[in-house]
Protein backbone atom coordinates (compact mmCIF):
# COMPACT_ATOMS: atom_id res chain seq x y z
CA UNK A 1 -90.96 -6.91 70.44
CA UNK A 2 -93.95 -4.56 70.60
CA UNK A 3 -96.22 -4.68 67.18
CA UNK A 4 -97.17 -0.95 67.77
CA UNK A 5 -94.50 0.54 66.20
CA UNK A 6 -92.30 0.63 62.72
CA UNK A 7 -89.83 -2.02 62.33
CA UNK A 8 -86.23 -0.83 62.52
CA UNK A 9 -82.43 -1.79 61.20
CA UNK A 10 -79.25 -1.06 61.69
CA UNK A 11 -76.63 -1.28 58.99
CA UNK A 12 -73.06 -1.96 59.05
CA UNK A 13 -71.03 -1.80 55.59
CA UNK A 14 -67.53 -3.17 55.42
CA UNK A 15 -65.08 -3.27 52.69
CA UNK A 16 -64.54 -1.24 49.54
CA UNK A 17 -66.90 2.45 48.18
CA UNK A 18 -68.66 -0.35 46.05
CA UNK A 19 -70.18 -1.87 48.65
CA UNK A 20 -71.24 1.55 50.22
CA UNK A 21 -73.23 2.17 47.45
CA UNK A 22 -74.89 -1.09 47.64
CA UNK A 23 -75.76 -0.61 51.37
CA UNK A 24 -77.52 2.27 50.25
CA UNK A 25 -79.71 0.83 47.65
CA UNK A 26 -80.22 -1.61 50.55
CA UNK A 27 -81.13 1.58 52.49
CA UNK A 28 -83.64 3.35 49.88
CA UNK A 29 -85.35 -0.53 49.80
CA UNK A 30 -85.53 -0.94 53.33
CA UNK A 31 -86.97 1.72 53.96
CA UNK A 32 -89.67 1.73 51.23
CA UNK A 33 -90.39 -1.63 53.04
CA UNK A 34 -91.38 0.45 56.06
CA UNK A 35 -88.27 0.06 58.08
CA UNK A 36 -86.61 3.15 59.51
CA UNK A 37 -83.03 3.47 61.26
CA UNK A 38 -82.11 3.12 64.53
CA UNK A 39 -79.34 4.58 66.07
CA UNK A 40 -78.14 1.79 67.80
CA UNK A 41 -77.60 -2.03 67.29
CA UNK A 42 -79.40 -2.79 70.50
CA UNK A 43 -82.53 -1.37 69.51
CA UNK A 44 -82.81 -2.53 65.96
CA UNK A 45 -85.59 -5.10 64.63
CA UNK A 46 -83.41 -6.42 61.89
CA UNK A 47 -79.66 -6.13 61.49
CA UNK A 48 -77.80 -6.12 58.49
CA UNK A 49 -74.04 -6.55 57.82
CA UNK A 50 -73.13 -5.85 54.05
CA UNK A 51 -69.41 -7.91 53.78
CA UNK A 52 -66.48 -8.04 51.86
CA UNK A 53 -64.91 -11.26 51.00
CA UNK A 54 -62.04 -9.26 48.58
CA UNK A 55 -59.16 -11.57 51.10
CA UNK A 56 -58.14 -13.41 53.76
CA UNK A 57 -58.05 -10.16 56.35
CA UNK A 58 -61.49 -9.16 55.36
CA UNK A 59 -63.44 -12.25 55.43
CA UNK A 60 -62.12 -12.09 58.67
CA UNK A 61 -63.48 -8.48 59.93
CA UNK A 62 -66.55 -9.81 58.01
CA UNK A 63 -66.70 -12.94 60.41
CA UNK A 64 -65.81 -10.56 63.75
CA UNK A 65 -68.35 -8.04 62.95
CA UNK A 66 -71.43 -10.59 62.55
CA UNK A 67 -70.64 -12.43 66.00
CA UNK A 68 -69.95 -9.07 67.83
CA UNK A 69 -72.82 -7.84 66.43
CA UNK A 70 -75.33 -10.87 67.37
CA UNK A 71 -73.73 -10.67 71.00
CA UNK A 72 -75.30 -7.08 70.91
CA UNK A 73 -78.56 -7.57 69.18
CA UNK A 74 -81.89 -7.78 70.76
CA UNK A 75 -83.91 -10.63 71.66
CA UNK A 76 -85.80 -11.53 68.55
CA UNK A 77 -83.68 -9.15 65.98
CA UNK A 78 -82.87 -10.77 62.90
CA UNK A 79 -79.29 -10.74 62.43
CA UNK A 80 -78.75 -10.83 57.79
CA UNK A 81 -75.26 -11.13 56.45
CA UNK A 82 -75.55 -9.61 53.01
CA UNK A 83 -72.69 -8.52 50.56
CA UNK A 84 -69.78 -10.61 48.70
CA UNK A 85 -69.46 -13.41 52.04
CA UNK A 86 -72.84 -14.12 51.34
CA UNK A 87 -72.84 -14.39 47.58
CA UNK A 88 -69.64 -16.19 47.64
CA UNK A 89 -70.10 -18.24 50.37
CA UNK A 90 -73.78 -18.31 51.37
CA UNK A 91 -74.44 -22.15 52.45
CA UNK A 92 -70.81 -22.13 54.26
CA UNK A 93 -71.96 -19.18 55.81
CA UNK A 94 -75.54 -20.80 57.37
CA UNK A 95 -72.91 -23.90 57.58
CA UNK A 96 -70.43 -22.37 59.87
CA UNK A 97 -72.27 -19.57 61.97
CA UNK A 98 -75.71 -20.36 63.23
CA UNK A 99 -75.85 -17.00 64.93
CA UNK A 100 -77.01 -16.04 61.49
CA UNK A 101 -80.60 -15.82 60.54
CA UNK A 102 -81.01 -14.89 57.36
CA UNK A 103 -78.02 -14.91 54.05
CA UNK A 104 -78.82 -12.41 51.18
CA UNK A 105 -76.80 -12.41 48.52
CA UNK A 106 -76.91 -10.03 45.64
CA UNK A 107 -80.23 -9.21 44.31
CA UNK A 108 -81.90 -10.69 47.53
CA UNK A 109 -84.01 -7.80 49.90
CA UNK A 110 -82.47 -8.07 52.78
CA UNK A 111 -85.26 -8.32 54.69
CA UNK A 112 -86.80 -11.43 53.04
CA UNK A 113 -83.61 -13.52 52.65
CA UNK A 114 -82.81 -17.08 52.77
CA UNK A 115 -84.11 -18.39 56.01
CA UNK A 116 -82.09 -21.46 57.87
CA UNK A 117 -83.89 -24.32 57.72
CA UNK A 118 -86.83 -23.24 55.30
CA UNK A 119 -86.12 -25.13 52.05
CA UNK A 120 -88.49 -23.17 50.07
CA UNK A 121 -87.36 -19.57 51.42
CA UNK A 122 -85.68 -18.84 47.82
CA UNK A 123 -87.86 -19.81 45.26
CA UNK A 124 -90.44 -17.49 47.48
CA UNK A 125 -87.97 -14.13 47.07
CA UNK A 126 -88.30 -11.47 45.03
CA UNK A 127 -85.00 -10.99 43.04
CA UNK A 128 -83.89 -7.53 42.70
CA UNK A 129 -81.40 -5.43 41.06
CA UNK A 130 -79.34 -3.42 43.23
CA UNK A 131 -77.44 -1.17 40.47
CA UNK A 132 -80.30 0.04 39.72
CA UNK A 133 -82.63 0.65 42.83
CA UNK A 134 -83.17 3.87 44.16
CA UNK A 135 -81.16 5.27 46.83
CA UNK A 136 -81.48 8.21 49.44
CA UNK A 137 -80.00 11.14 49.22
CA UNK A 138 -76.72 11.98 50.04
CA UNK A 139 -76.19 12.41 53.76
CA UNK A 140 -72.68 14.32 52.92
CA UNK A 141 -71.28 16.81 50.24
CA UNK A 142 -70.21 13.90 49.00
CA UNK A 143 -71.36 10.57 47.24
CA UNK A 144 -69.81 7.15 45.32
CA UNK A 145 -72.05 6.30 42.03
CA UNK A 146 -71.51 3.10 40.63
CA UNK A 147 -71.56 2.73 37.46
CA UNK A 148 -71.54 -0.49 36.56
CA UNK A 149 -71.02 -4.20 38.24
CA UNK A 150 -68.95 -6.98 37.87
CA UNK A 151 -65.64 -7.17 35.62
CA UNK A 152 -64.42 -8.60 32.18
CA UNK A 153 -60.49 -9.26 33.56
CA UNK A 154 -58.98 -12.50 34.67
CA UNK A 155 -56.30 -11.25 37.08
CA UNK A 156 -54.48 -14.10 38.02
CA UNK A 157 -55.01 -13.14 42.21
CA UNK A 158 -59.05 -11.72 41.92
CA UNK A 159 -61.97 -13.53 42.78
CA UNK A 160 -64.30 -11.06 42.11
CA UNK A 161 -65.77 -12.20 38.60
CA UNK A 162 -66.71 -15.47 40.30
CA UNK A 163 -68.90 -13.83 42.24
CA UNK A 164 -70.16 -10.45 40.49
CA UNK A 165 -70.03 -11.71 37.58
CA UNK A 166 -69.11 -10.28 34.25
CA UNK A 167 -69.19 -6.69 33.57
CA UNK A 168 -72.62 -4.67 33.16
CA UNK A 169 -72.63 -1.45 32.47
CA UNK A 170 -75.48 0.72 33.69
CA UNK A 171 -77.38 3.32 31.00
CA UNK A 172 -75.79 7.15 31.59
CA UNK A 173 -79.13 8.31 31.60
CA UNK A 174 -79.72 6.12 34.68
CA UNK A 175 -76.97 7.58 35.97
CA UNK A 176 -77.54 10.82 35.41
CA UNK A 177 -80.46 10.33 37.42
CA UNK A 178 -79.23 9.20 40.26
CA UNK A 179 -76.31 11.79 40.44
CA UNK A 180 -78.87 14.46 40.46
CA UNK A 181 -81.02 13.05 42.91
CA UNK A 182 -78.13 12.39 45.37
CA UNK A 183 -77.41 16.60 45.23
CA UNK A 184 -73.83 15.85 46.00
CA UNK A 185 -71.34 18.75 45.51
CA UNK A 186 -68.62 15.72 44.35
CA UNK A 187 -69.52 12.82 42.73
CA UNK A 188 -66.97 9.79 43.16
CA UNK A 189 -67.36 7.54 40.23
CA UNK A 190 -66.35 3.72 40.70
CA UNK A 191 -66.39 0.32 39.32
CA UNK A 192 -65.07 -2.85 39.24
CA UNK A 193 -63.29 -1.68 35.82
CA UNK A 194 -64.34 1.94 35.36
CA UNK A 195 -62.77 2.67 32.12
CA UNK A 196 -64.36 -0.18 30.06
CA UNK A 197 -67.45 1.42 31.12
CA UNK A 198 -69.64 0.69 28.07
CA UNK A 199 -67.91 -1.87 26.12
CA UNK A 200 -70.35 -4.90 27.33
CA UNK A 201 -72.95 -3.21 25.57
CA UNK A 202 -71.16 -2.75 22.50
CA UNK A 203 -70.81 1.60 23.37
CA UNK A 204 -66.68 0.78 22.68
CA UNK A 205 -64.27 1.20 25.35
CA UNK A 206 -64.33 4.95 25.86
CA UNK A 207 -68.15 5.46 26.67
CA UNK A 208 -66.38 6.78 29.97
CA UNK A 209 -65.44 9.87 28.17
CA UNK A 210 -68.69 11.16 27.25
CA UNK A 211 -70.07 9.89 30.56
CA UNK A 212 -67.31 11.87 32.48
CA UNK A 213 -68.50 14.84 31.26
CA UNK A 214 -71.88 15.10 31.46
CA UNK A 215 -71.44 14.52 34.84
CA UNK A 216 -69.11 17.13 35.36
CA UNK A 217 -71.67 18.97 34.10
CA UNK A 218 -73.69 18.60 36.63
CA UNK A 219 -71.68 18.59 39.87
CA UNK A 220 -68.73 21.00 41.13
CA UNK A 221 -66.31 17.61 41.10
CA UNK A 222 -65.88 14.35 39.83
CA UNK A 223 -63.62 12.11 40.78
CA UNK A 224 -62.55 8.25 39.35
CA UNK A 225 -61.42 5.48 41.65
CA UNK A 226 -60.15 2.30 39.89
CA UNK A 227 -58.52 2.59 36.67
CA UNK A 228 -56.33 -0.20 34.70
CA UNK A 229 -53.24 1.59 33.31
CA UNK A 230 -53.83 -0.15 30.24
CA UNK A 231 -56.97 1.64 29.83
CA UNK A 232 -55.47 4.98 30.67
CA UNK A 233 -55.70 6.33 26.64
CA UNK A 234 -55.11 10.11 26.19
CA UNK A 235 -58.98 11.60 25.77
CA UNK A 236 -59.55 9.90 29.09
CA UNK A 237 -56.53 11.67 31.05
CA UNK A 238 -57.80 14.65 29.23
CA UNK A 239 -60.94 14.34 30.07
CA UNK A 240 -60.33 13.57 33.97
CA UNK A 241 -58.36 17.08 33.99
CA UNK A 242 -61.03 19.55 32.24
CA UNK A 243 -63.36 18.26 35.45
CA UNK A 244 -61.00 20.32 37.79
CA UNK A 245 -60.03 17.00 39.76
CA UNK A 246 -56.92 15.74 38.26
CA UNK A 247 -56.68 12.66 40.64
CA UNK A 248 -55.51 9.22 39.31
CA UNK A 249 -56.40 6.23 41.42
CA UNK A 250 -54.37 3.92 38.83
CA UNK A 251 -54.76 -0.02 39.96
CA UNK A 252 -51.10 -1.11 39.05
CA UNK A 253 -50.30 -4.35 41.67
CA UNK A 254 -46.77 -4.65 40.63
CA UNK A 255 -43.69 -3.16 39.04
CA UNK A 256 -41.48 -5.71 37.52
CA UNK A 257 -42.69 -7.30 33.78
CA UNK A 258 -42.50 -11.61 34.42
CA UNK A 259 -44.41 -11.00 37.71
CA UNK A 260 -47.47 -8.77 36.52
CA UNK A 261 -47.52 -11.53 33.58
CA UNK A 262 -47.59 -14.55 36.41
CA UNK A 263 -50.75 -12.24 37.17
CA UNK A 264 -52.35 -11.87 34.08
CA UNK A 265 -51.58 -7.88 34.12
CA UNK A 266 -50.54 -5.29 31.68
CA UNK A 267 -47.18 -2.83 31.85
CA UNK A 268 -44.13 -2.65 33.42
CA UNK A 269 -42.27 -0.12 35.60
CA UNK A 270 -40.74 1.60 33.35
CA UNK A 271 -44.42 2.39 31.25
CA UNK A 272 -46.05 3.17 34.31
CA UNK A 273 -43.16 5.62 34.99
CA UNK A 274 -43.32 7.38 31.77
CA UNK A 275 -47.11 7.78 31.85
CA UNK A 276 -47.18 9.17 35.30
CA UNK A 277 -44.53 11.64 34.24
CA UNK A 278 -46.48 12.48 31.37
CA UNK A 279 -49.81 13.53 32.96
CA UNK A 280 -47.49 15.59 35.77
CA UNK A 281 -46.15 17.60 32.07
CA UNK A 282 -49.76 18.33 31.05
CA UNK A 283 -51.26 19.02 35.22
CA UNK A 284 -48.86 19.65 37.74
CA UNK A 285 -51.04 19.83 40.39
CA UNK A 286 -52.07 16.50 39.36
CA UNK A 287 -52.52 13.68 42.27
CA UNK A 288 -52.11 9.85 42.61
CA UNK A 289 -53.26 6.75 44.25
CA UNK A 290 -52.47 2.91 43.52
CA UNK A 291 -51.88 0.09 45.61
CA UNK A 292 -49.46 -2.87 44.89
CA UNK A 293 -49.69 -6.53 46.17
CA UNK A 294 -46.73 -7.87 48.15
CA UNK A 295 -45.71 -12.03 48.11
CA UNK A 296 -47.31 -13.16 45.10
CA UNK A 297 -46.16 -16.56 44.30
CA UNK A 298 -42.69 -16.04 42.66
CA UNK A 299 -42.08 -12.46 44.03
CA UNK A 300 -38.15 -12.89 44.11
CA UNK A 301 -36.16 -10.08 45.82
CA UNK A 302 -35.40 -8.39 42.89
CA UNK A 303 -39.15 -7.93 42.11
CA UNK A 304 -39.01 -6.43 45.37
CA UNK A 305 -36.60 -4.23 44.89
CA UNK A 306 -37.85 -2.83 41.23
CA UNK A 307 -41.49 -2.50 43.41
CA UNK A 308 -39.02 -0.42 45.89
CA UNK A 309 -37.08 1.74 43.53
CA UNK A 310 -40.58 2.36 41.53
CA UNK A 311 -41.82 3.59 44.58
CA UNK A 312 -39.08 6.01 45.10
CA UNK A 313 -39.04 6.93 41.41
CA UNK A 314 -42.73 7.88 41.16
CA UNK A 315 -43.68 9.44 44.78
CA UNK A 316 -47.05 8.89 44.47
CA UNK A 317 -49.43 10.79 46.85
CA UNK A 318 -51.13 7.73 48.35
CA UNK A 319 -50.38 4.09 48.21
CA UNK A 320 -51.77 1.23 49.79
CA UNK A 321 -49.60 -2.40 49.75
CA UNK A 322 -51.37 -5.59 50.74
CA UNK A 323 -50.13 -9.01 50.99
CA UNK A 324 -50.99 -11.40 48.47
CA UNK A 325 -54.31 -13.60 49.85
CA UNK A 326 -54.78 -17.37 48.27
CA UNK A 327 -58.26 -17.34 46.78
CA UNK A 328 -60.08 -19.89 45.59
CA UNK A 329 -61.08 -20.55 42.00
CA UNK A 330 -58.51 -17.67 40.70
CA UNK A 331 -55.18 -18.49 38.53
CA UNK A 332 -52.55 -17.82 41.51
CA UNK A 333 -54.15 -20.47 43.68
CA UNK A 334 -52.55 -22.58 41.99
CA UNK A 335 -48.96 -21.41 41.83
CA UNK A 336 -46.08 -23.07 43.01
CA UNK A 337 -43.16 -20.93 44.81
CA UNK A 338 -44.80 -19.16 47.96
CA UNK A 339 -43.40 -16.21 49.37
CA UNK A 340 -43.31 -17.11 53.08
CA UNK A 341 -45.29 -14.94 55.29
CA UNK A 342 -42.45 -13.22 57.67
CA UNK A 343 -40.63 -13.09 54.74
CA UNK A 344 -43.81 -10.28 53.26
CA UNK A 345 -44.81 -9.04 56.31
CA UNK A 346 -40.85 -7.85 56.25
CA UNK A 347 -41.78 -6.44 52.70
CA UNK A 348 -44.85 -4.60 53.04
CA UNK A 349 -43.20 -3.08 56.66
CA UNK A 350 -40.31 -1.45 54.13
CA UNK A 351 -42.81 -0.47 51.31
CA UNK A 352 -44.48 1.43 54.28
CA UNK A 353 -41.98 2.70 55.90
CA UNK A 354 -40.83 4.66 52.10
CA UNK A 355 -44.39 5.63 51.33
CA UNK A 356 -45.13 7.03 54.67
CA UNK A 357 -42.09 8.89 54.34
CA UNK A 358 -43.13 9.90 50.61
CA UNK A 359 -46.47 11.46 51.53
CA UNK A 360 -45.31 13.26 54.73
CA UNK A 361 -42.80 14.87 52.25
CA UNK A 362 -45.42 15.49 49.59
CA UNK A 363 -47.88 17.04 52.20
CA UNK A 364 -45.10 19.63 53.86
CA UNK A 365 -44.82 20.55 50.44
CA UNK A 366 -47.70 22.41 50.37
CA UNK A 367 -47.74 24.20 52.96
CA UNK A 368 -47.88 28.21 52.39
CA UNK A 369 -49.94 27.08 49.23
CA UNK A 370 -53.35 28.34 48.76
CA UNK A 371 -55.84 25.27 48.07
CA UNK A 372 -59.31 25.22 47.62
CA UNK A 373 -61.35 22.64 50.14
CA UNK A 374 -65.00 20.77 49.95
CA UNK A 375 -66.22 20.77 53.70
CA UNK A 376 -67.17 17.46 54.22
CA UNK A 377 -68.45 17.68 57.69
CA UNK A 378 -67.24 20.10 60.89
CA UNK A 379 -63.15 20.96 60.62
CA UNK A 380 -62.86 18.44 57.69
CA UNK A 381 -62.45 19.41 54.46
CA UNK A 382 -60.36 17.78 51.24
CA UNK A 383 -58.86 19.36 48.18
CA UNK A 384 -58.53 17.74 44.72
CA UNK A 385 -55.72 15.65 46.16
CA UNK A 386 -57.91 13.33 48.84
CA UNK A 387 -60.21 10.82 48.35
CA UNK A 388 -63.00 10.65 50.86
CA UNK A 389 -62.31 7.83 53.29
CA UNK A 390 -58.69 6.64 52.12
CA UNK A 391 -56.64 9.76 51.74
CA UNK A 392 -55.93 12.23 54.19
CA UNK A 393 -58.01 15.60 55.30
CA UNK A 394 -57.32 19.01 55.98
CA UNK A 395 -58.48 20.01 59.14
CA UNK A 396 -60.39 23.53 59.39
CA UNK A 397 -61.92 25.68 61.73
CA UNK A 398 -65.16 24.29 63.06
CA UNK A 399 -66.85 27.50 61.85
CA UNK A 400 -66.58 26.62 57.76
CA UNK A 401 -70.39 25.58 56.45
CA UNK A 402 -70.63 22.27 55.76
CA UNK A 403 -70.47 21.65 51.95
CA UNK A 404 -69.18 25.34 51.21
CA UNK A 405 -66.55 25.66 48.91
CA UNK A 406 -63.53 27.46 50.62
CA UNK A 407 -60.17 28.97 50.00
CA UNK A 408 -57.52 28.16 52.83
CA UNK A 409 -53.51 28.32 53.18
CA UNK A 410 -52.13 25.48 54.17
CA UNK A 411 -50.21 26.44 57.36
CA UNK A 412 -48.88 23.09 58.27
CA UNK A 413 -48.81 19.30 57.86
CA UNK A 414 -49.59 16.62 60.44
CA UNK A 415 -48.23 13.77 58.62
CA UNK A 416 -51.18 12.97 55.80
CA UNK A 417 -53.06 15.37 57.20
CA UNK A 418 -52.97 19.47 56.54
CA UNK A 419 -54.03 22.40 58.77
CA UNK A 420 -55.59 25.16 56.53
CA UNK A 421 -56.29 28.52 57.79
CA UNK A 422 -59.24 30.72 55.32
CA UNK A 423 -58.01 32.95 53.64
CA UNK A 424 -59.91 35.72 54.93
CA UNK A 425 -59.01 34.86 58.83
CA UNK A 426 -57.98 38.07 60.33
């Protein structure tokens, strides 16, 4: 490649909002390396893929996307696999696909990573510490902080503290920071364990509190992805519903008692019932997310069905079910009684099948209401109720400024998806 002009990447992030955040710390370094974008694969110096190694299923994307992406690249790009894969499994990695040039794990620029077949290549990087870099600014209305890494828990199905390690909270005034320079209208706050925000550094468990607020001090909307039920105390739910956004993404895995203790979780059905119901007393208008895991070792059919009739009971807005994935070096792994995997693809179909069914219902609901949206980019906007990325939209005229605030009816519902109308169309 020519020497007479700026290196370029190209960056593809998989998996969950965490990693997003990480690819753009990756970004802000990059590009204080001297790098700039480019605005396709085939033209990039150096490409990146930031992966997810959560399960089975996305390992796999993570695998597909490097070796589609090296059949793309240049001659002479450097292709770096970044992210969890390459934390978790770096020397497999170098190991098992030799398409790869460089592996960067956590902490490791991208762009001086561990070269194959150069012993010395580590001891000659520069560690850094991507909570805390520096990042661009927000390319939408919207933007995911993280506010801290890693996690305390030993959930008997989650990898993740083998590799991220245990938690570490970041300073609020560092976040502060970084919220104001992103100028997001909505700030979307996550973590590994976001409500034990501040406990590793001795701040007590409800540092999130205080931390909530100031930042809803600063921005139109904040939102929380990722909180343990057990963790769900009263100042926090209160606190969550003075910001205006009364969503609750509430990480709950499973319903019935002897099978969230086989996985080293808190509650039971019937508690996650009544504290649902309770938060829909105090804010009716509030919303709700969780996902569930489907075939871990022991599910019986009666699990199942509690898992079924809790779904029915508590019509949540949004719900995601995933089957259980064996992971090495966690609790489950080494659990006898397997549920088979026809028998929890069969499952997960049915859990669908309600929810789908539970959302469409929850969505035509609203329709004739008047809800306020954020315009996140041409015809798309989202009320308190969506998520960016995993929830649905509501679809607007093309006309609506991007990053406006704007009152619309909702005239109808395309299964998780609304069609608003402003309220000042003639």
């Amino acid at each position: 490649m020519a020497d007479d002009r700026r290196r370029s990447y190209f960056l593809v992030t998989l998996g969950c909002p965490k990693n997003q955040v990480d690819s753009d710390k990756l970004v802000g370094s990059m590009v204080s390396d001297g790098l700039v974008p480019a605005t396709r694969v085939e033209d990039a110096d150096v490409v990146v893929v930031n992966t997810c190694a959560f399960i089975g299923e996305a390992r796999q994307e993570s695998i597909d996307t490097i070796l589609s992406l090296d059949e793309v690249r240049a001659d002479g790009a450097e292709l770096v696999v970044t992210g969890c894969m390459a934390e978790r499994y770096g020397d497999e990695l170098t190991d098992a696909l030799p398409e790869i040039d460089k592996v960067a794990g956590f902490g490791v620029p991208v762009t001086l990573g561990q070269t194959r077949g150069v012993a010395d290549a580590p001891s000659s990087v520069t560690s850094l510490d991507l909570l805390e870099l520096p990042r661009p600014r927000a390319t939408a209305p919207w933007a995911y902080v993280k506010i801290a890494e890693g996690c305390d828990r030993n959930c008997g199905f989650c990898a993740i503290p083998t590799f991220r390690g245990k938690q570490r909270s970041r300073s609020i005034t560092s976040i502060l920071a970084e919220v104001e320079q992103l100028e997001a209208k909505e700030i979307v706050l996550v973590a590994q364990d976001l409500a034990a925000f501040g406990r590793d550094q001795g701040q007590g468990e409800r540092e999130i509190i205080p931390l909530v607020e100031q930042v809803a001090a600063l921005v139109d909307r904040v939102r929380l992805l990722y909180l343990y039920p057990s963790d769900l105390s009263d100042g926090l739910i209160d606190a969550i519903c003075n910001t205006g956004v009364p969503y609750f993404d509430l990480s709950l895995q499973h319903v019935s008692r002897p099978l969230l203790r086989g996985m080293r979780r808190w509650g039971s059905g019937d508690i996650f019932l009544e504290r649902i119901a309770a938060i829909r007393a105090r804010e009716p208008e509030a919303a709700f997310r969780s996902n569930f895991i489907v075939g871990y070792p022991g599910e019986t059919e009666a699990d199942h069905d509690q898992l079924l009739a809790f779904v029915e009971s508590a019509r949540v807005d949004w719900c995601g079910f995933f089957a259980y994935s064996k992971e090495d070096g966690t609790h489950a792994a080494d659990l006898d009684d397997p549920v088979p995997e026809a028998l929890m693809a069969e499952r997960l179909a049915e859990l669908r099948e309600l929810q789908d069914q539970i959302t469409a219902e929850s969505r035509d609901a609203l329709i004739g209401e008047t809800v306020e949206v954020l315009v996140d980019e041409i015809g798309v906007g989202r009320t308190h109720r969506e998520a960016p990325e995993i929830d649905g939209i509501v679809q607007l005229p093309s006309r609506l400024e991007i990053g406006s605030f704007q009152s619309v009816q909702v005239v109808s519902a395309e299964g998780p998806d609304l069609i608003g109308a402003p309220i000042d169309a003639s």
